[in-house]
C-alpha atoms as a PDB file:
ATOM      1  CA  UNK A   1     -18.263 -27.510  37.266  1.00  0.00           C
ATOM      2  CA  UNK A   2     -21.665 -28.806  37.715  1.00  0.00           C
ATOM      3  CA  UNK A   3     -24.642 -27.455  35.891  1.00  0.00           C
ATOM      4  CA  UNK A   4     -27.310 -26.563  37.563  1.00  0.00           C
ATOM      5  CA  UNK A   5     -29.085 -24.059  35.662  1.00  0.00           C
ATOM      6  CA  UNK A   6     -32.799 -23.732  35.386  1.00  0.00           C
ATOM      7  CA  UNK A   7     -33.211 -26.306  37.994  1.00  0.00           C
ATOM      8  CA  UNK A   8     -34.249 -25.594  41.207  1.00  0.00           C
ATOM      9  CA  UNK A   9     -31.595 -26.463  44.007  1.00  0.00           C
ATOM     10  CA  UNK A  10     -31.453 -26.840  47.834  1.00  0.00           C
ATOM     11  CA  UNK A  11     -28.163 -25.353  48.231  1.00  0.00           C
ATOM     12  CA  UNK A  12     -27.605 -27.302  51.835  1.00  0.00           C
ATOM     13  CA  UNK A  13     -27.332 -30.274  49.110  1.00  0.00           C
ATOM     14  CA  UNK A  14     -24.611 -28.786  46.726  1.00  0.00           C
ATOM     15  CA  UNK A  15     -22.009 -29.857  48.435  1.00  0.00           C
ATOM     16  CA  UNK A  16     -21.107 -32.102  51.651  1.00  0.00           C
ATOM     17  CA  UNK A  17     -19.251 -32.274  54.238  1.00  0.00           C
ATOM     18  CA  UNK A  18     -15.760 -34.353  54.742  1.00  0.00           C
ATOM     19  CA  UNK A  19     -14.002 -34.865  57.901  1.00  0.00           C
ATOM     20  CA  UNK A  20     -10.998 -32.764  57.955  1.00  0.00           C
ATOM     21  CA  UNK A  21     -11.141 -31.494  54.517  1.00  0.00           C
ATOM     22  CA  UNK A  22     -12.833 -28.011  52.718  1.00  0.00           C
ATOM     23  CA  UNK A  23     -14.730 -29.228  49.803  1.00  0.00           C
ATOM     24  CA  UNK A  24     -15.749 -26.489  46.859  1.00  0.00           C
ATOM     25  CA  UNK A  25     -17.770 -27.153  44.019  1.00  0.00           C
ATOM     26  CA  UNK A  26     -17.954 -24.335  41.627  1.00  0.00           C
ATOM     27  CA  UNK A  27     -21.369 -23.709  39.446  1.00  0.00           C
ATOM     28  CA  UNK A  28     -20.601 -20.388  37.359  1.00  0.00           C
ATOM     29  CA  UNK A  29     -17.815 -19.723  35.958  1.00  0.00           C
ATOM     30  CA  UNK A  30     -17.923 -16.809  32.992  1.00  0.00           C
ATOM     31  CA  UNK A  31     -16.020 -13.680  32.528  1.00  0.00           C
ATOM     32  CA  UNK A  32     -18.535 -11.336  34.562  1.00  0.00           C
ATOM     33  CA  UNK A  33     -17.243 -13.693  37.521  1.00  0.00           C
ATOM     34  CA  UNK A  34     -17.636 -16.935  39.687  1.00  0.00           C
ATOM     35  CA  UNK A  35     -20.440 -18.858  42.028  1.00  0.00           C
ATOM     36  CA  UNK A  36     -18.806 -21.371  44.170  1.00  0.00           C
ATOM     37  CA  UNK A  37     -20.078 -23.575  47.057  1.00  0.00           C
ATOM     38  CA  UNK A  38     -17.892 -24.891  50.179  1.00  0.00           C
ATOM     39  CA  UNK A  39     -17.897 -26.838  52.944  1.00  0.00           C
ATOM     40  CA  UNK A  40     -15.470 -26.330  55.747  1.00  0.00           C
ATOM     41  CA  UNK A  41     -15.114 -28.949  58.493  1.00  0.00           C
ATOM     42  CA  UNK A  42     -14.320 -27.317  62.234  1.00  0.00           C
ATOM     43  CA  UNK A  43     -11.191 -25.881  62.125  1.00  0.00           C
ATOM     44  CA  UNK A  44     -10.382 -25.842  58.866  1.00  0.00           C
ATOM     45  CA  UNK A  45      -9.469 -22.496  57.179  1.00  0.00           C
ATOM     46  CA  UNK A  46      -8.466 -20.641  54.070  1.00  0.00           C
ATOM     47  CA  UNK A  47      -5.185 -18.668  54.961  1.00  0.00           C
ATOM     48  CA  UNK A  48      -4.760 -15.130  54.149  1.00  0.00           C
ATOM     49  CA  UNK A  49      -4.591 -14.027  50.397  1.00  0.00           C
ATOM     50  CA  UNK A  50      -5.755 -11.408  48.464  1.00  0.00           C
ATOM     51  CA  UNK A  51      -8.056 -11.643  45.215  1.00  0.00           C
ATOM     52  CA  UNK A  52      -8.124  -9.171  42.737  1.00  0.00           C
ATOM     53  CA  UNK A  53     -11.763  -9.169  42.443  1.00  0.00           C
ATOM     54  CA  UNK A  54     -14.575  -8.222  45.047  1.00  0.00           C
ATOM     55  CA  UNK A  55     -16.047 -11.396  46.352  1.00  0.00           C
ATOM     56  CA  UNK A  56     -19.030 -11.953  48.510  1.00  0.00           C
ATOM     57  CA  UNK A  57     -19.548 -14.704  50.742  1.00  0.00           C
ATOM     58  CA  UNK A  58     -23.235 -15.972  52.216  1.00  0.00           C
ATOM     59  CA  UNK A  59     -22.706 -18.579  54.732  1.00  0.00           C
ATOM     60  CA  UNK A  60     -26.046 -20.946  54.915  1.00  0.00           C
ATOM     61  CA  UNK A  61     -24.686 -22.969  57.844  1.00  0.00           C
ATOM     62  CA  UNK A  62     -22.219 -23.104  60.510  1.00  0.00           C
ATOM     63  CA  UNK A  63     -20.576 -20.700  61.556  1.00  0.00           C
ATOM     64  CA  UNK A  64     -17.311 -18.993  60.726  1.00  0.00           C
ATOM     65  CA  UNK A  65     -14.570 -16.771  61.475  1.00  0.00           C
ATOM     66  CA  UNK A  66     -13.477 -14.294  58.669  1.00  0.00           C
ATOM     67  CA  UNK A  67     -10.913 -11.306  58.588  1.00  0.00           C
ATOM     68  CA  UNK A  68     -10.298  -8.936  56.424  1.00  0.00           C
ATOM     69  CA  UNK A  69      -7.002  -6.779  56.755  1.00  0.00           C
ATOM     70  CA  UNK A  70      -6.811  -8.551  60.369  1.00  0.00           C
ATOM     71  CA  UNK A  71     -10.473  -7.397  61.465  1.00  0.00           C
ATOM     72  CA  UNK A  72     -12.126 -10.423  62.313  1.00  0.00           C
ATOM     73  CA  UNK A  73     -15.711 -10.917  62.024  1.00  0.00           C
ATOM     74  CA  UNK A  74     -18.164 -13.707  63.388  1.00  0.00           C
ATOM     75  CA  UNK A  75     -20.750 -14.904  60.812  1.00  0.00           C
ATOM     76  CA  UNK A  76     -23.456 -17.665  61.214  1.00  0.00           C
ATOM     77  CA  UNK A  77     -25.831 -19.047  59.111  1.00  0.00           C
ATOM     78  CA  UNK A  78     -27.976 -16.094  56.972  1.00  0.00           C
ATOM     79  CA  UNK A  79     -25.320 -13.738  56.912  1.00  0.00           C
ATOM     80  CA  UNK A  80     -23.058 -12.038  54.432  1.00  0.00           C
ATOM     81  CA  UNK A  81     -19.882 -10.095  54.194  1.00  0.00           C
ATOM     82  CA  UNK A  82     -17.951  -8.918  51.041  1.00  0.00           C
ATOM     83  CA  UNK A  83     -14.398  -8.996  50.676  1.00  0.00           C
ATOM     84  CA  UNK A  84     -12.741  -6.204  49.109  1.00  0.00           C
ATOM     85  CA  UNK A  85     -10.467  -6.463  46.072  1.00  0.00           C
ATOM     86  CA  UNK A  86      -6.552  -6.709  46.673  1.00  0.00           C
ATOM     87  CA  UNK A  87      -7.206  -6.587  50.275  1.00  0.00           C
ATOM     88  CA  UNK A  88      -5.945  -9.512  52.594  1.00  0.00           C
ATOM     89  CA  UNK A  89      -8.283 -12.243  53.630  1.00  0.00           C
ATOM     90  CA  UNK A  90      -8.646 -15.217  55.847  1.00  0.00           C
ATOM     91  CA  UNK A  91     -11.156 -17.831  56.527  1.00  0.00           C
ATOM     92  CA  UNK A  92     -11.837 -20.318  59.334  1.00  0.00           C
ATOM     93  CA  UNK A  93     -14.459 -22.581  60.466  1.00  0.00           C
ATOM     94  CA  UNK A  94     -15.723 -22.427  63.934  1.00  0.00           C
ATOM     95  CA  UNK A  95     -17.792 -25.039  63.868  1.00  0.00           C
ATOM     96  CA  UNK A  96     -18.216 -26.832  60.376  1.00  0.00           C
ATOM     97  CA  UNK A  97     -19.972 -24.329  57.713  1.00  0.00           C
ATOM     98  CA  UNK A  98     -20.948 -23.580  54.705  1.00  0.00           C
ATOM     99  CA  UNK A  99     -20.772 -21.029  51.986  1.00  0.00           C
ATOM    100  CA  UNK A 100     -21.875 -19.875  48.282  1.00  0.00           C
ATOM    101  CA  UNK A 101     -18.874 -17.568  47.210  1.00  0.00           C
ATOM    102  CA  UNK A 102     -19.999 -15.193  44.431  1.00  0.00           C
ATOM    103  CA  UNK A 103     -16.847 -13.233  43.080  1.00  0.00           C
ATOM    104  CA  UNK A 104     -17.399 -10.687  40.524  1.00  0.00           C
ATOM    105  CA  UNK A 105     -14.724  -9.823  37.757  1.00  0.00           C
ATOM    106  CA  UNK A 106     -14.481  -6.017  37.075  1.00  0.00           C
END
């Protein structure tokens, strides 16, 4: 985990890209829930799974393909879309991308 609190942060820098690979570095972790940060290079994805918390994810560049009980939906950079609890999930990159990943426990 890396600690970033009370210091200002460009979140483009918070994590990099690596050829082939998805790279996460998570900054909160608590029992109210998580903040992560990804990278994605193109083509990469997260297969489907559920989580058994709500979970939000704010893509800041890229772009991205995510479904949610087989819906898909096309985000770029600036938007959001929240993932249900215990329903199934996928994600994949379009192009590469990136993402914050706030989950909340409860």
């Amino acid at each position: 985990m890396v600690n970033i609190i009370g210091q200002a942060q460009e979140m483009g820098k918070l994590v990099d890209y690596q050829d082939d690979s998805i790279v996460s570095k998570e900054i909160i972790r608590n029992d109210k829930g998580t903040i992560s940060f990804f990278a994605f290079d193109k083509g990469q994805c997260l297969s489907e799974h559920t989580a058994p918390f709500d979970a939000m994810v704010y893509v800041f560049d890229g772009k991205a393909e995510v479904k949610i009980e087989g819906k898909p939906s096309s985000l770029k950079a600036g938007d959001l879309i929240i993932m249900p609890a215990n329903k199934p999930h996928a994600l994949k990159a379009i192009e590469r991308f990136k993402m914050m990943l706030v989950m909340v426990r409860g």
